[in-house]
Structure formats: structure tokens, C-alpha cells
C-alpha atoms as a PDB file:
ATOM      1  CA  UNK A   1       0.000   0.000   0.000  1.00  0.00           C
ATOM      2  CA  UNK A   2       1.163   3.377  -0.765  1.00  0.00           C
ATOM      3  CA  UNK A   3       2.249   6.034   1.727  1.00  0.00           C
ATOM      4  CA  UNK A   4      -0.322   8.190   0.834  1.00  0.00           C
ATOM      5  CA  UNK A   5      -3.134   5.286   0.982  1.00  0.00           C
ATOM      6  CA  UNK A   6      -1.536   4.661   4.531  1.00  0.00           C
ATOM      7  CA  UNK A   7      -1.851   8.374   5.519  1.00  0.00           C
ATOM      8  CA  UNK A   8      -5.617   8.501   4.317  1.00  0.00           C
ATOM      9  CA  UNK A   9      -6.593   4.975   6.042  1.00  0.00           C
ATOM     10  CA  UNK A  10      -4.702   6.302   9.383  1.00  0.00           C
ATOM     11  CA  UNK A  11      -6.415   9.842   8.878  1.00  0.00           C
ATOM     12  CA  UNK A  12     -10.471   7.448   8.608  1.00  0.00           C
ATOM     13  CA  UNK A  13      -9.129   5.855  11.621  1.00  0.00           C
ATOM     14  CA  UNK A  14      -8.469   9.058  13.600  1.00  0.00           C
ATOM     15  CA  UNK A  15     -11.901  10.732  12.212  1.00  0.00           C
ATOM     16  CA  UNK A  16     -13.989   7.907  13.465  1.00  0.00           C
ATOM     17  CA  UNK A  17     -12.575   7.609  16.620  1.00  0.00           C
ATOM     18  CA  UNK A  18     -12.998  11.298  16.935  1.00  0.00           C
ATOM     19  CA  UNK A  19     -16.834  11.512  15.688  1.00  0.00           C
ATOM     20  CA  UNK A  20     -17.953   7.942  17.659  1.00  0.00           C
ATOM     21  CA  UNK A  21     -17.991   7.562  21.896  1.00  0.00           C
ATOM     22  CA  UNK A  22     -15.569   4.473  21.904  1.00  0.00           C
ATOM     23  CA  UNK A  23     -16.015   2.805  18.729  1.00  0.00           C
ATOM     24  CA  UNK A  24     -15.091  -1.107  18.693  1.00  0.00           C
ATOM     25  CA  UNK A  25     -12.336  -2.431  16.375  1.00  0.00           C
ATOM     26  CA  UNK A  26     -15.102  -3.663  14.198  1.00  0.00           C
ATOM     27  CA  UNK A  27     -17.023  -0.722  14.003  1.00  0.00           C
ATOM     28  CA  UNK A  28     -13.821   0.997  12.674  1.00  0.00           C
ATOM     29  CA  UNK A  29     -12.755  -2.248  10.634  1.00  0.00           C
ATOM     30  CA  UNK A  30     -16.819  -1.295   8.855  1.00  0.00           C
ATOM     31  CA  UNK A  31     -16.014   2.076   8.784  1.00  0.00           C
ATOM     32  CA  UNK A  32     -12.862   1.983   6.812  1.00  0.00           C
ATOM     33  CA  UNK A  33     -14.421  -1.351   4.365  1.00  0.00           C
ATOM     34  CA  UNK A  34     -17.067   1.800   3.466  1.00  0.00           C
ATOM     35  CA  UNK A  35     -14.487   3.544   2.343  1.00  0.00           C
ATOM     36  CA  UNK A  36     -12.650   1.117   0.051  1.00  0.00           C
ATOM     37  CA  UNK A  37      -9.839   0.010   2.732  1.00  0.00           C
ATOM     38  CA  UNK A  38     -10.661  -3.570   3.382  1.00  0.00           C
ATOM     39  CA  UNK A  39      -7.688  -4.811   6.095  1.00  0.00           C
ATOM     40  CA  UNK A  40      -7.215  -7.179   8.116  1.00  0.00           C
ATOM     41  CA  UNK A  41      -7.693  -7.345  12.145  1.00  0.00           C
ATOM     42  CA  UNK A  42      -3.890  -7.534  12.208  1.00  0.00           C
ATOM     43  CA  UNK A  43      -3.376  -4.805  10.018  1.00  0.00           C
ATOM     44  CA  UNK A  44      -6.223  -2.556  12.333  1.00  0.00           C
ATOM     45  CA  UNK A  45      -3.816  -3.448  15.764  1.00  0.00           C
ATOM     46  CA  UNK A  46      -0.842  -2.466  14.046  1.00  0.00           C
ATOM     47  CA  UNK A  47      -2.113   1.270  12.931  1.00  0.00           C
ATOM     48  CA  UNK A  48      -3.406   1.077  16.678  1.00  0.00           C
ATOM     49  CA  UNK A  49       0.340   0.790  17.729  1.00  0.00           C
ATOM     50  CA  UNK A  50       1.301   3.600  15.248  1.00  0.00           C
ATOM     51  CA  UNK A  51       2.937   6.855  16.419  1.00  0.00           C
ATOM     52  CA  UNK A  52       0.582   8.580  15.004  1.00  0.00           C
ATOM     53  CA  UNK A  53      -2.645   6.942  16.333  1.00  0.00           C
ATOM     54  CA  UNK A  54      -0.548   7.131  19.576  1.00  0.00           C
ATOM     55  CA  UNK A  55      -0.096  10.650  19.557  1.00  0.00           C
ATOM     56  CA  UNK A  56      -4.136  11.329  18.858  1.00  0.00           C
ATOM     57  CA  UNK A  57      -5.608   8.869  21.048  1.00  0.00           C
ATOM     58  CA  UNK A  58      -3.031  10.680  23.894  1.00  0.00           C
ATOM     59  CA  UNK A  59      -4.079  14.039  22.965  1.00  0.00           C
ATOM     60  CA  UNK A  60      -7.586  13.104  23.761  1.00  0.00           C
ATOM     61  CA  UNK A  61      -7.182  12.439  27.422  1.00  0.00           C
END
């Protein structure tokens, strides 16, 4: 996957989070399928353990 497909599947991630109250893996996982990124629970963890997703999901608290 591209860097840029990377950046906009991280960037869904961080939106949903951001508009839901605690959304599950799977609701996430359904969120990005409707938008043409269809990965794998593996792949979901991993952008969990990103720096990115880190840095967000600390900001938040």
C-alpha cells in the first residue's frame, strides 16, 4: 500500500474515533471497508500501535 493510501486509512481511523464515543475495532474495521480500505484485524492493531494513532488517542485524554 502506498504512503499516501496509509496516511488517508490512518487519517479514517483518527476521524472515526474522533466523531464515535468508543467505537469497537469492528465498528472501525466497517467504517474503513465503506471507504474502500478492506484490512485485516492484524493490520487494524498495528495502525493502533502507530505513532501517530498514539499521539491522537493521547491528545484526547
Amino acid at each position: 500500500m502506498s504512503n499516501h493510501a496509509t496516511i488517508r486509512r490512518l487519517t479514517l481511523e483518527i476521524e472515526k474515533i474522533h466523531r464515535g464515543q468508543f467505537p469497537s475495532f469492528r465498528e472501525i474495521q466497517d467504517f474503513l471497508n465503506s471507504h474502500g480500505f478492506k484490512i485485516s484485524d492484524r493490520t487494524l492493531e498495528r495502525d493502533f500501535e502507530s505513532p501517530m494513532l498514539q499521539l491522537y488517542c493521547n491528545r484526547k485524554k
